[in-house]
C-alpha atoms as a PDB file:
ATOM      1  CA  UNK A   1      89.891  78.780  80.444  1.00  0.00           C
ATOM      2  CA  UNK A   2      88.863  79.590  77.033  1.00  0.00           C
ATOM      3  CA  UNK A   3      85.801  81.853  77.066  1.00  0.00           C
ATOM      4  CA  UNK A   4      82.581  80.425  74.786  1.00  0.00           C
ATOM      5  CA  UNK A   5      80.603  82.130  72.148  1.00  0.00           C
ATOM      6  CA  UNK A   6      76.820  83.479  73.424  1.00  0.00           C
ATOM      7  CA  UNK A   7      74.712  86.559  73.240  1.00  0.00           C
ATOM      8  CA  UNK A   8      74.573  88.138  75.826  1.00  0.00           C
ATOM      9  CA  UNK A   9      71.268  88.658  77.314  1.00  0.00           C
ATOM     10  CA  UNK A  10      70.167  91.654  75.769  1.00  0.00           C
ATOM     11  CA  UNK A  11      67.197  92.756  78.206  1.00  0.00           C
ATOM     12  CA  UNK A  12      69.608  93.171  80.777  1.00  0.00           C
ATOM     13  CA  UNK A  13      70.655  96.288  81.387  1.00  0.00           C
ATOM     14  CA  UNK A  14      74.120  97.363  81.217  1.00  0.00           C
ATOM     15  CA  UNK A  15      76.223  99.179  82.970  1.00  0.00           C
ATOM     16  CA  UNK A  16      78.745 101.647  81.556  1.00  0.00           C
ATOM     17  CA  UNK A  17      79.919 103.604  84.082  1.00  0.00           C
ATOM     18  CA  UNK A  18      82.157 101.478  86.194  1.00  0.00           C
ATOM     19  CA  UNK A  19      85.391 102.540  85.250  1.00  0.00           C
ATOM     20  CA  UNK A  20      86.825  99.084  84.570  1.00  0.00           C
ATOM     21  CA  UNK A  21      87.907  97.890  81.389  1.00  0.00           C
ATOM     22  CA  UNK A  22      85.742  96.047  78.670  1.00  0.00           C
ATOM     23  CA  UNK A  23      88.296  94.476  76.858  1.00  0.00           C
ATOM     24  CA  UNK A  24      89.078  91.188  78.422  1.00  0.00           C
ATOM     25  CA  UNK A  25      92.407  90.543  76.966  1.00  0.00           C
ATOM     26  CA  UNK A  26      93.832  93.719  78.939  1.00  0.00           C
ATOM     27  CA  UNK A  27      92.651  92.250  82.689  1.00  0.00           C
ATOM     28  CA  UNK A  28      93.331  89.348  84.853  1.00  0.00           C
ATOM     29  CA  UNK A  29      91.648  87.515  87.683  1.00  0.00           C
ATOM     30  CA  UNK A  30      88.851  89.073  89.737  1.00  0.00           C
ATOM     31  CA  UNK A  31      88.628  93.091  89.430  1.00  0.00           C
ATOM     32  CA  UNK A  32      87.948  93.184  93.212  1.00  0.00           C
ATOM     33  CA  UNK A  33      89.201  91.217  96.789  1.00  0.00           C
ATOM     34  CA  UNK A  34      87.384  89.678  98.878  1.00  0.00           C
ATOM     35  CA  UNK A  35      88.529  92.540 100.699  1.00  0.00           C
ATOM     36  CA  UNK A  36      87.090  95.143  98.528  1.00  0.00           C
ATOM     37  CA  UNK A  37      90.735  96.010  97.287  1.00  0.00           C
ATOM     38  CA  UNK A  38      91.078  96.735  93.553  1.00  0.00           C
ATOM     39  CA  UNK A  39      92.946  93.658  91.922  1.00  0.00           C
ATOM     40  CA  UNK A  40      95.710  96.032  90.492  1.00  0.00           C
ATOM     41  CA  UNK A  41      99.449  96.096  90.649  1.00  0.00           C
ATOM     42  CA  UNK A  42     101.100  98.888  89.408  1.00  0.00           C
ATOM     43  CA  UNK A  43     103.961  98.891  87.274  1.00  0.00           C
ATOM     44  CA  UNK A  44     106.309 102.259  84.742  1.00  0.00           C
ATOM     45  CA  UNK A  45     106.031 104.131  88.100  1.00  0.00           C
ATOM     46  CA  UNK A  46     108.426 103.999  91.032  1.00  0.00           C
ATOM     47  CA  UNK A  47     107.908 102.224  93.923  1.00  0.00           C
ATOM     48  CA  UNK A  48     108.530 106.116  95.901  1.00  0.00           C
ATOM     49  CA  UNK A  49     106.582 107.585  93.702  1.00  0.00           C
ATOM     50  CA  UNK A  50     103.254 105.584  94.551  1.00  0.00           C
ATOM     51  CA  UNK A  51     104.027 104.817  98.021  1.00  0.00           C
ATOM     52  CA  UNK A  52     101.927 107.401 100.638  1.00  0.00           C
ATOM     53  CA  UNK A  53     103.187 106.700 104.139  1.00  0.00           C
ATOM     54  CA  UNK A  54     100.553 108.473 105.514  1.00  0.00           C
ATOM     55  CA  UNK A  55      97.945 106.296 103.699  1.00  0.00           C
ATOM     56  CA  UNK A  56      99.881 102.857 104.994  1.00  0.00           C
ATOM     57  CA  UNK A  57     100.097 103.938 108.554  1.00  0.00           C
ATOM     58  CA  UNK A  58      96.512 104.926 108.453  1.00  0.00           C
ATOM     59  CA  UNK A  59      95.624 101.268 107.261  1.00  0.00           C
ATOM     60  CA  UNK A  60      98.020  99.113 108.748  1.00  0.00           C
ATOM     61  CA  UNK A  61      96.614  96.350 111.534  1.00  0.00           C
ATOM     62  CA  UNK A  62      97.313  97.986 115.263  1.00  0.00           C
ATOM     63  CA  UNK A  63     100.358  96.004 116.051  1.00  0.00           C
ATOM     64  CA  UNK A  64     102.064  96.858 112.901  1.00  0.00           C
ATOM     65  CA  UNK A  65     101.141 100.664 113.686  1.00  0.00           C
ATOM     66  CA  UNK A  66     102.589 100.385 117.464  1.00  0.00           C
ATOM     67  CA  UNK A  67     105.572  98.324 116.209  1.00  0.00           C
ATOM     68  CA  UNK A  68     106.665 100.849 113.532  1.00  0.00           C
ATOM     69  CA  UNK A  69     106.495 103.605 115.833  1.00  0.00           C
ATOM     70  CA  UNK A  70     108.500 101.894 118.703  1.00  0.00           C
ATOM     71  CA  UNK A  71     110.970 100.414 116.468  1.00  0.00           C
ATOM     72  CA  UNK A  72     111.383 104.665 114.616  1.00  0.00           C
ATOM     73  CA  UNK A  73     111.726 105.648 118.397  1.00  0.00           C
ATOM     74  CA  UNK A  74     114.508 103.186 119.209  1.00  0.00           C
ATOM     75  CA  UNK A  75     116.623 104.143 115.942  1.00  0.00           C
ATOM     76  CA  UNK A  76     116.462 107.596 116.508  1.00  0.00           C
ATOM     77  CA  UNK A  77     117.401 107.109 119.785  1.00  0.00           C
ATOM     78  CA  UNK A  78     120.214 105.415 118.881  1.00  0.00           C
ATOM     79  CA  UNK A  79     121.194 107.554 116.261  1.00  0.00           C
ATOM     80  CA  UNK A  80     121.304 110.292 118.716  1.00  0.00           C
ATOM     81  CA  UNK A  81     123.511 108.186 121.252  1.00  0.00           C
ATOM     82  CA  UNK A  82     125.774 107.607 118.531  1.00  0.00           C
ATOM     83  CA  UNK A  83     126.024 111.499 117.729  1.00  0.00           C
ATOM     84  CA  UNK A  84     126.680 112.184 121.398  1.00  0.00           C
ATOM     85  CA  UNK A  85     128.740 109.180 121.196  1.00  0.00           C
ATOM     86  CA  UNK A  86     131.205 110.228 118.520  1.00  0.00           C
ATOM     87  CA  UNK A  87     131.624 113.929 119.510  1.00  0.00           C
ATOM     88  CA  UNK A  88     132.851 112.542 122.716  1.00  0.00           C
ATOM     89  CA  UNK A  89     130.904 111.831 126.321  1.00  0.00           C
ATOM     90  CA  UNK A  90     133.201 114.158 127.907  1.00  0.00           C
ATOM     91  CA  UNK A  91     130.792 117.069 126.804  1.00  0.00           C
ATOM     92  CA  UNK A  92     128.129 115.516 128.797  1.00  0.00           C
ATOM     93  CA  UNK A  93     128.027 116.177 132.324  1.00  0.00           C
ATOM     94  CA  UNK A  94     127.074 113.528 135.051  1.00  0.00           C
ATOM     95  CA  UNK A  95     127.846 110.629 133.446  1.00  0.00           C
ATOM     96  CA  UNK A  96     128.366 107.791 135.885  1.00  0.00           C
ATOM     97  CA  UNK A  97     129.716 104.794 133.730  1.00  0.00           C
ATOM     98  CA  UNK A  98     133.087 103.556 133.681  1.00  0.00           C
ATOM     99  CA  UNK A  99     132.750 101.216 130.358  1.00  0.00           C
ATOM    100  CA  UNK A 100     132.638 102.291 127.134  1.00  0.00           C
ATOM    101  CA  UNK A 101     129.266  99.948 126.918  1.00  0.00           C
ATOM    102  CA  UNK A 102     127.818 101.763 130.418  1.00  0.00           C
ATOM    103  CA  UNK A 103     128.364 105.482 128.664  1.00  0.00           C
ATOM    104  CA  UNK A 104     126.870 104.460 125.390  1.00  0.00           C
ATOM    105  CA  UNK A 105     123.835 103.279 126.865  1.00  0.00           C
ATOM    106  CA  UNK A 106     123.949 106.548 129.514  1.00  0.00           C
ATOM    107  CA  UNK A 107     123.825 108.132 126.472  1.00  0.00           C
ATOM    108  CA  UNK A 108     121.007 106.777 124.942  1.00  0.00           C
ATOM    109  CA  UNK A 109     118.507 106.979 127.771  1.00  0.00           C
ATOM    110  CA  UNK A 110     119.961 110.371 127.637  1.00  0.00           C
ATOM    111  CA  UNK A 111     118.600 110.992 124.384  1.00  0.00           C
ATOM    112  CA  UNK A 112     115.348 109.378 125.608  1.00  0.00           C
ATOM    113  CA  UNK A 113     114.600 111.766 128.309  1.00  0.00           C
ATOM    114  CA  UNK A 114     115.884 114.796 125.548  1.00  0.00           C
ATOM    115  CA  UNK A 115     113.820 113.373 122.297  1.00  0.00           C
ATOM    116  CA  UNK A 116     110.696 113.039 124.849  1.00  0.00           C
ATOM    117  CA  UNK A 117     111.853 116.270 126.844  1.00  0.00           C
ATOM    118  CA  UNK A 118     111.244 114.611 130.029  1.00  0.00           C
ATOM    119  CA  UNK A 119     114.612 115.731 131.038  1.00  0.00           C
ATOM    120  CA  UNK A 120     115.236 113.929 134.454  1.00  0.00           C
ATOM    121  CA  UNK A 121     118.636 115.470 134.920  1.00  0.00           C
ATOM    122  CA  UNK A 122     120.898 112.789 135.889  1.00  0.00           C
ATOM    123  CA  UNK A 123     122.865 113.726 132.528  1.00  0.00           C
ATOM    124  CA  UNK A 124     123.076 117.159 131.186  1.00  0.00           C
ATOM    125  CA  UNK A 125     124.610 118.489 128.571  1.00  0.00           C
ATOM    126  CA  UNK A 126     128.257 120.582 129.491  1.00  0.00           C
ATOM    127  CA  UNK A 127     129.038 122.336 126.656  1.00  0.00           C
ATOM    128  CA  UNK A 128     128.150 124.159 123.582  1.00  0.00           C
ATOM    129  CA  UNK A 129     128.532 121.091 121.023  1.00  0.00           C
ATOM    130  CA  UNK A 130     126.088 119.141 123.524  1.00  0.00           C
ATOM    131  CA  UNK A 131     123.719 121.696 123.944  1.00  0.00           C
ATOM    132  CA  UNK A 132     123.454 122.231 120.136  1.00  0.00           C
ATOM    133  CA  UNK A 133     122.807 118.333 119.571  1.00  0.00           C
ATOM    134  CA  UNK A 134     120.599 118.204 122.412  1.00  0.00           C
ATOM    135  CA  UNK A 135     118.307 121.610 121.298  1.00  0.00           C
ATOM    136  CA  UNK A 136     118.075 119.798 117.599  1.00  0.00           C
ATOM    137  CA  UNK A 137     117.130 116.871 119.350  1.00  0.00           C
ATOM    138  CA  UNK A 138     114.217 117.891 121.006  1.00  0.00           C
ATOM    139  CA  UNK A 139     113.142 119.809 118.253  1.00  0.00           C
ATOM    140  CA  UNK A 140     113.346 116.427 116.251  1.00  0.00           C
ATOM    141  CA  UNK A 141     111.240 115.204 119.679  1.00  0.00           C
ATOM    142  CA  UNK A 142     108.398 117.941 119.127  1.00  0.00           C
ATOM    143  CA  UNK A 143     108.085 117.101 115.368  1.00  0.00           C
ATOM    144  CA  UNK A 144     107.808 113.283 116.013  1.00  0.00           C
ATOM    145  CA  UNK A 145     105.398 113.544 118.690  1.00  0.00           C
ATOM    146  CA  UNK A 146     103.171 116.114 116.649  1.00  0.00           C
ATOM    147  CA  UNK A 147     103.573 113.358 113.739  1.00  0.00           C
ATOM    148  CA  UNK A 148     102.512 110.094 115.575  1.00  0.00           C
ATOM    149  CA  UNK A 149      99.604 112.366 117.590  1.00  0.00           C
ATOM    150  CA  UNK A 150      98.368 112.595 113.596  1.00  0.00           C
ATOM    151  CA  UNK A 151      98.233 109.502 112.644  1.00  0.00           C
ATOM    152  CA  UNK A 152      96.873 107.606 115.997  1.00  0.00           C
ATOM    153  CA  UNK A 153      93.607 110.594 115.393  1.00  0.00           C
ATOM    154  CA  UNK A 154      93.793 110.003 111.880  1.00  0.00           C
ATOM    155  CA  UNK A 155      93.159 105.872 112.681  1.00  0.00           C
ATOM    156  CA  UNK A 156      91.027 106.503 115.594  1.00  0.00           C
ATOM    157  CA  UNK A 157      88.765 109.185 113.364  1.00  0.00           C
ATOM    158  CA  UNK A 158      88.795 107.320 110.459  1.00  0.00           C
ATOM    159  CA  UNK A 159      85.714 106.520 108.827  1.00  0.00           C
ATOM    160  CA  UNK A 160      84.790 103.121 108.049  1.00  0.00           C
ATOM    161  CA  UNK A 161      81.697 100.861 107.129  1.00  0.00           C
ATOM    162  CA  UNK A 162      82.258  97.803 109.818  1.00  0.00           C
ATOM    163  CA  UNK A 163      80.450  95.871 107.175  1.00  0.00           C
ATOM    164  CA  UNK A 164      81.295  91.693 107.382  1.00  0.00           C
ATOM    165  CA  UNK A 165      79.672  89.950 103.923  1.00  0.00           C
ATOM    166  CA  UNK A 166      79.332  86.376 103.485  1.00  0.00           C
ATOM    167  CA  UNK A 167      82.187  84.430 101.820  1.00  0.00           C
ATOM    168  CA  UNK A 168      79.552  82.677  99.821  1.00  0.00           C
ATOM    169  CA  UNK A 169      76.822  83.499  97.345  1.00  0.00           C
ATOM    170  CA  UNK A 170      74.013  81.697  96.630  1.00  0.00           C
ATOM    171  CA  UNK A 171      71.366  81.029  94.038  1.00  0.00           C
ATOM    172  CA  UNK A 172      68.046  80.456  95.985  1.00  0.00           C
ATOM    173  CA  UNK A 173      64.569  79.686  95.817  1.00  0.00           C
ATOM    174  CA  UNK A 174      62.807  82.658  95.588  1.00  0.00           C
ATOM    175  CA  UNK A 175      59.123  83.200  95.124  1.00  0.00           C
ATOM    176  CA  UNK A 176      57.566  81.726  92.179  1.00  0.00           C
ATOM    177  CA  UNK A 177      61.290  80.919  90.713  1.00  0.00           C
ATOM    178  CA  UNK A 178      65.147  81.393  92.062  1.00  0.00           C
ATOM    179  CA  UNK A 179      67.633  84.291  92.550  1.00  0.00           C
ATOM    180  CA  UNK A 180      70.692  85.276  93.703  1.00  0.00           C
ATOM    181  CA  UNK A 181      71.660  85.990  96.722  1.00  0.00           C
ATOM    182  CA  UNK A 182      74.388  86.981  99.644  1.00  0.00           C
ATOM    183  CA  UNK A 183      73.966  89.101 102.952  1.00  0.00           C
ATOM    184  CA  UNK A 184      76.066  91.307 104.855  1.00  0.00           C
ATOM    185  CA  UNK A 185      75.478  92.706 108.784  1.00  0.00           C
ATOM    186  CA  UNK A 186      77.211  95.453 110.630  1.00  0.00           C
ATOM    187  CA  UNK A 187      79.839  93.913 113.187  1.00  0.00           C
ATOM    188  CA  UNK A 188      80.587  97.440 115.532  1.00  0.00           C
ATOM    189  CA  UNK A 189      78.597  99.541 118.206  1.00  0.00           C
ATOM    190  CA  UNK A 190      77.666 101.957 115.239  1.00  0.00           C
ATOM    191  CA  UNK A 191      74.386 103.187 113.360  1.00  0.00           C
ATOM    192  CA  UNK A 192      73.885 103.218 109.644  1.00  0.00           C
ATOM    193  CA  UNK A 193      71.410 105.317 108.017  1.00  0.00           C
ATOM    194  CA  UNK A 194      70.414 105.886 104.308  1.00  0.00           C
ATOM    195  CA  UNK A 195      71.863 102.042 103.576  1.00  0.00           C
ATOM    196  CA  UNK A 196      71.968 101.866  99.461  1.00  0.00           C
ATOM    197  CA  UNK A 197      73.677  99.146  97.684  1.00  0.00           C
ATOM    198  CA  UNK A 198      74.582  98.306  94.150  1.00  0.00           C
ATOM    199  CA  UNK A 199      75.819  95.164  92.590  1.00  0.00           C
ATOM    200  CA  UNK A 200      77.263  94.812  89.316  1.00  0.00           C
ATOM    201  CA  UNK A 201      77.782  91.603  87.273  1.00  0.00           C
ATOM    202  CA  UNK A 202      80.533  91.179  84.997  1.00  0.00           C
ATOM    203  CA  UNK A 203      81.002  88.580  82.382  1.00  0.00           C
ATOM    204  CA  UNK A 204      82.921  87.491  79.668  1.00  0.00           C
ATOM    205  CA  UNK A 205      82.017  86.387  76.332  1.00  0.00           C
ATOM    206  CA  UNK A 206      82.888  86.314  72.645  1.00  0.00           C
ATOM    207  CA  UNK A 207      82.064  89.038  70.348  1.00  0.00           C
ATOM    208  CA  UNK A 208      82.312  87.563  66.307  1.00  0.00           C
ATOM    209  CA  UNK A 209      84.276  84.500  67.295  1.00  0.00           C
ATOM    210  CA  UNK A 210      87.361  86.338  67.826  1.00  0.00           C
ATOM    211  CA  UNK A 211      86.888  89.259  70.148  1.00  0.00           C
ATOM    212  CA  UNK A 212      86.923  88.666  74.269  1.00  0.00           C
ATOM    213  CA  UNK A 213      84.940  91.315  76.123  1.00  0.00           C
ATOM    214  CA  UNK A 214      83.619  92.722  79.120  1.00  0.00           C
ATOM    215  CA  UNK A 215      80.218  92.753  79.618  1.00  0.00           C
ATOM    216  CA  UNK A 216      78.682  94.937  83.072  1.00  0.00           C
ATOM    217  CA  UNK A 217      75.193  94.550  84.270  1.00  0.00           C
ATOM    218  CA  UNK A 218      73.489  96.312  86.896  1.00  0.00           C
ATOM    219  CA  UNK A 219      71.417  93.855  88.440  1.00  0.00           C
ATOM    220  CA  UNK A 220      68.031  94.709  89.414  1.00  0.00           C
ATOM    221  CA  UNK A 221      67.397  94.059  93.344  1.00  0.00           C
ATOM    222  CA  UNK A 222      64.455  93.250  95.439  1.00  0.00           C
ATOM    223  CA  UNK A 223      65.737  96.196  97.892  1.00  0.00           C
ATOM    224  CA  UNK A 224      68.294  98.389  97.066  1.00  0.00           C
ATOM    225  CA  UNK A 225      68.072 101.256  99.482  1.00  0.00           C
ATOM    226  CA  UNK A 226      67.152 101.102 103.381  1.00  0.00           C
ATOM    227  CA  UNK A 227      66.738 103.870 106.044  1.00  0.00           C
ATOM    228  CA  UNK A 228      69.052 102.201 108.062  1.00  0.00           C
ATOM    229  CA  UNK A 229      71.041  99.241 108.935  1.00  0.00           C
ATOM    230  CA  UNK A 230      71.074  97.911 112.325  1.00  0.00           C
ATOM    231  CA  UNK A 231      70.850  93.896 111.634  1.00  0.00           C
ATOM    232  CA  UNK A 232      71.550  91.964 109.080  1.00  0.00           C
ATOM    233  CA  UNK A 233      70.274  92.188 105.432  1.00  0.00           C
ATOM    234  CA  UNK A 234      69.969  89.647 102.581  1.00  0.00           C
ATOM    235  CA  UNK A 235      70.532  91.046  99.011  1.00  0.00           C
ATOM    236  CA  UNK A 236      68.050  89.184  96.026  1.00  0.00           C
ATOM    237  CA  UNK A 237      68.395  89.579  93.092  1.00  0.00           C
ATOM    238  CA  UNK A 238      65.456  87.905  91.011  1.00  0.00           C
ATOM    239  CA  UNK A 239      66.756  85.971  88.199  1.00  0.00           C
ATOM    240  CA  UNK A 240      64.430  86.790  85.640  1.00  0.00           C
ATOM    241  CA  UNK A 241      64.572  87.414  81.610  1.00  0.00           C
ATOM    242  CA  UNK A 242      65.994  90.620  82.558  1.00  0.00           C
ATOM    243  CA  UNK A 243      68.944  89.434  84.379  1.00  0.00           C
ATOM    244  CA  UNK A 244      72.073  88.806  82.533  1.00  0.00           C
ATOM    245  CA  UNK A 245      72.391  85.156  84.324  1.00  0.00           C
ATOM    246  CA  UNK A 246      68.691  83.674  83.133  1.00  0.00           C
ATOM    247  CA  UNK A 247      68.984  81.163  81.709  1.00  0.00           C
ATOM    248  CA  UNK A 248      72.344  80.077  81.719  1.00  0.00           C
ATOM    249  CA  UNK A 249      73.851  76.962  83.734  1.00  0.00           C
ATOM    250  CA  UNK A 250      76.528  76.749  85.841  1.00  0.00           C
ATOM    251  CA  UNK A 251      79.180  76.228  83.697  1.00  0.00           C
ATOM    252  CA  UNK A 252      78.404  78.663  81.562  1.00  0.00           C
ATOM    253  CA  UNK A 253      78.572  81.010  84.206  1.00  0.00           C
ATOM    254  CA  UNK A 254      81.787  79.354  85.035  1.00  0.00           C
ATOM    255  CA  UNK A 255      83.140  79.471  81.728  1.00  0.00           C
ATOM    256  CA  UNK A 256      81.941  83.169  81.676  1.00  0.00           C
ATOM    257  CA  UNK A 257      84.273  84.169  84.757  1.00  0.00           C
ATOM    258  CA  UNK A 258      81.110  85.454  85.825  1.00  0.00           C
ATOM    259  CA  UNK A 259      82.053  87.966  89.167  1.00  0.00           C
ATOM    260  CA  UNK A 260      79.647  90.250  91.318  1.00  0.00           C
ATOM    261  CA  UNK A 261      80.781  93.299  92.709  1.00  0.00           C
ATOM    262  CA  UNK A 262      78.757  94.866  95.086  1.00  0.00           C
ATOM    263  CA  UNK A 263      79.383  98.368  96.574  1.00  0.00           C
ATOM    264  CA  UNK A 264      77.539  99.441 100.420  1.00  0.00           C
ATOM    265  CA  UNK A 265      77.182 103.050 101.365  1.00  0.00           C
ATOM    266  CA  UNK A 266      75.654 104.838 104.303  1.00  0.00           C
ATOM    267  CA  UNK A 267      75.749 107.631 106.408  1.00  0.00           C
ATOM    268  CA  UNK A 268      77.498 107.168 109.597  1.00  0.00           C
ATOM    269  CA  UNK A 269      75.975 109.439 112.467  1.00  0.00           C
ATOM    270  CA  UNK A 270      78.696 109.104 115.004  1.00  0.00           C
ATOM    271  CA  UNK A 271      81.180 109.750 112.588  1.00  0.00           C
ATOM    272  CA  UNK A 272      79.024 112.161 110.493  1.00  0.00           C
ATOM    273  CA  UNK A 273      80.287 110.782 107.147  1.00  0.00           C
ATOM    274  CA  UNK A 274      79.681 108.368 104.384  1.00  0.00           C
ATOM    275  CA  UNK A 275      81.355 105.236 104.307  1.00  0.00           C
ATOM    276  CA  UNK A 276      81.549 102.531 101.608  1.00  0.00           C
ATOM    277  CA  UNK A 277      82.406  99.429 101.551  1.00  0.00           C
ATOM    278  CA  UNK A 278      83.221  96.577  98.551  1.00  0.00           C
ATOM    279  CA  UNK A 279      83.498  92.756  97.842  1.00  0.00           C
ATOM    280  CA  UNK A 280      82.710  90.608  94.772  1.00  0.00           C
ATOM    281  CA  UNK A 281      82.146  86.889  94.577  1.00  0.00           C
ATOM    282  CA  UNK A 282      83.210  84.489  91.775  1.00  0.00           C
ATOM    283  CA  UNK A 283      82.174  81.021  90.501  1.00  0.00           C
ATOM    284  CA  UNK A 284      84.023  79.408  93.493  1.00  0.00           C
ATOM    285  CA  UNK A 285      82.287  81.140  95.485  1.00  0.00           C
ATOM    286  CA  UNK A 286      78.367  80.755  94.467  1.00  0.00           C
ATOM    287  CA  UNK A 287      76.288  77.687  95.954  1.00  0.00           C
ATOM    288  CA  UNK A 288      73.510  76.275  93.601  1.00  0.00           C
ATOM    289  CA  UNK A 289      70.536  74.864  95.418  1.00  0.00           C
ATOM    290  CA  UNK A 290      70.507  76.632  99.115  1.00  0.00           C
ATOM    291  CA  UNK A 291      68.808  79.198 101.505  1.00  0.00           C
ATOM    292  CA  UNK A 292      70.824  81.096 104.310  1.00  0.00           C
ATOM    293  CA  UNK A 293      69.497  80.400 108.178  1.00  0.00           C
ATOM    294  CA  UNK A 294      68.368  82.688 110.131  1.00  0.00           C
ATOM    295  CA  UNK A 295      71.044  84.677 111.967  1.00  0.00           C
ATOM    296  CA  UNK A 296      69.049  86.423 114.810  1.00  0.00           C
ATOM    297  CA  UNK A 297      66.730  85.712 117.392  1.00  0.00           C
ATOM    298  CA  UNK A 298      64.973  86.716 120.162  1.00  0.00           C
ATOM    299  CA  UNK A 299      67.143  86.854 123.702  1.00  0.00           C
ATOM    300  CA  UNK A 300      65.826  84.722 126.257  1.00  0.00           C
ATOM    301  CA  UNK A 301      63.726  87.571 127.988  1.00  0.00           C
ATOM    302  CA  UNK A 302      62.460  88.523 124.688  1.00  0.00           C
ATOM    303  CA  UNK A 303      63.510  92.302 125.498  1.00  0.00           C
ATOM    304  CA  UNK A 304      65.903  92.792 122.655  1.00  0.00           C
ATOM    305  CA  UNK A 305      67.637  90.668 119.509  1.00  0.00           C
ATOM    306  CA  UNK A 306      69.931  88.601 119.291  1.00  0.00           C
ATOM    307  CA  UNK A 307      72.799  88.799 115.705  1.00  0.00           C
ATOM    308  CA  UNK A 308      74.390  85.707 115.553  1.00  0.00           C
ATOM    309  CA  UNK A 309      77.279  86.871 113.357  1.00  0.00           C
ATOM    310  CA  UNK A 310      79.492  83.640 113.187  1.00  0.00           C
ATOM    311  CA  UNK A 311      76.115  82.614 111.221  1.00  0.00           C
ATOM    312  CA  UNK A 312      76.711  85.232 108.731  1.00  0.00           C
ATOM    313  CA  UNK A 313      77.351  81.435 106.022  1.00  0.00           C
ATOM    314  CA  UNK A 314      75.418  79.395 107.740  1.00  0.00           C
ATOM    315  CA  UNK A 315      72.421  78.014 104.826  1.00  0.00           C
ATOM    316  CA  UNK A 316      70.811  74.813 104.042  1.00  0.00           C
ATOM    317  CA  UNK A 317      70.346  73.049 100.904  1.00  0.00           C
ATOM    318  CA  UNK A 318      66.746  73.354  99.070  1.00  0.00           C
ATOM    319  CA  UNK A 319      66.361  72.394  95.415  1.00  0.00           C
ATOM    320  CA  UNK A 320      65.680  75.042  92.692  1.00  0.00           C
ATOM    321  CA  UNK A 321      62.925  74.738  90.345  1.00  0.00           C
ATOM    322  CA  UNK A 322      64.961  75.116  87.924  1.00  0.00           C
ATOM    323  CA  UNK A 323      68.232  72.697  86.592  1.00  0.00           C
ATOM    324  CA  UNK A 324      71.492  74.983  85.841  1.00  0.00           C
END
């Protein structure tokens, strides 16, 4: 989409500090995920090179985790029977089996009991070849098991934000004229404190006719800090002539690849740490004319409140006073 010539709104204030790049030529798509995940690939490095295993295991979903540590402890395992294996059963002592199938897999529940040193005894090693294998086996054992102990604290003490954001964006009523808008609400058993967040707009335009360029706003909010964070909380941000959107329409702000990015911080107390999360919304994202619901309420006792978090979208249209 080719990017229109207009000033940019030059009582907004910008933003020069976020790292990202201002020429528009040199970046594609959105700069952030819905996710909060940089939109960058990398490429002139090697794949090795950038790849931190201990950074993927640590962010990996659960069953990925548990399946990539059962599936390592199978193939070593089986590399192990295969040593024993190949140097010959013979040096192993109480094997039962007749078939060549029945020893190999004697000798790999063998290795099991030896890689976990549980050591049941109904195989032993008999000689000095399978007493060698078997002593670098367990020491292989100790190192794995010191390894996986790592990373299941490392995911378990990991600190995170828990922070769910709305998949939408809107542009609202608000007081005597109309902002923007979104919300976000903690979604775990865990307290917040010190709450700050930022948003930054980005847009495209024309510089001389020719040039395509970043342009980053802070946006001014209606609260931008909070002492903590235990329900939900809607983020304004009063469209005024010191906002870079004021205004323009919608399809300039379309045209504009207009995207929000919005950082959250806060102190977690019961991990004693500060966590952040990210998102940004684009054009396809924003809805013109509309006020979020109400996502808590009282229980039915009236003792405590009630976060309706599958509400976290939920709005209603209401017409702006404005046309864009």
């Amino acid at each position: 989409m080719a990017t229109p010539f207009f000033s940019p709104n030059q009582k907004a204030r910008q933003n020069k500090e976020t790292g990202l790049s201002v020429n528009s030529k040199q970046s594609g798509g959105r700069f952030f995920q819905k996710d909060g995940r940089p939109n960058v690939r990398f490429r002139g490095i090697s794949y090795m090179q950038r790849f931190s295993v201990f950074q993927y295991m640590l962010k990996i979903p659960s069953w990925k985790f548990i399946s990539l540590v059962a599936a390592a402890y199978v193939v070593v395992n089986l590399f192990f029977a295969c040593v024993y294996f190949a140097v010959g059963v013979h040096h192993l002592g109480g094997m039962e089996e007749i078939t060549v199938l029945g020893k190999f897999w004697e000798s790999f529940f063998f290795s099991t009991q030896t890689l976990s040193t549980v050591g049941y005894g109904h195989v032993f090693p008999d000689s000095l070849t399978s007493n060698t294998i078997a002593a670098i086996e367990s020491f292989a054992g100790i190192l794995m098991l010191a390894l996986v102990t790592g990373l299941i604290y490392g995911r378990f003490s990991q600190p995170k934000a828990y922070i769910k954001f709305s998949s939408i964006a809107l542009f609202a009523p608000f007081k005597d004229g109309y902002a923007f808008m979104f919300r976000f609400a903690p979604f775990k058993q865990h307290f917040l404190t010190d709450v700050e967040v930022k948003v930054t707009c980005v847009m495209k335009y024309t510089e001389n006719e020719t040039e395509r360029k970043n342009a980053f706003y802070s946006l001014d909010l209606e609260l931008s800090k909070a002492n903590t964070l235990a329900s939900n909380w809607t983020v304004v941000h009063s469209i005024n002539e010191n906002s870079p959107l004021y205004q323009l329409t919608r399809k300039e702000i379309a045209e504009a690849e207009t995207e929000i990015l919005v950082f959250v911080k806060g102190y977690d107390e019961e991990y004693a740490n500060t966590v952040v999360s990210r998102t940004s919304y684009v054009p396809d994202e924003f809805i013109y004319g509309a006020k979020f619901n109400m996502m808590y309420e009282p229980s039915e006792d009236n003792s405590t409140t009630i976060l309706h978090m599958d509400k976290i979208d939920s709005f209603h249209e209401e017409k702006l006073p404005v046309s864009i």
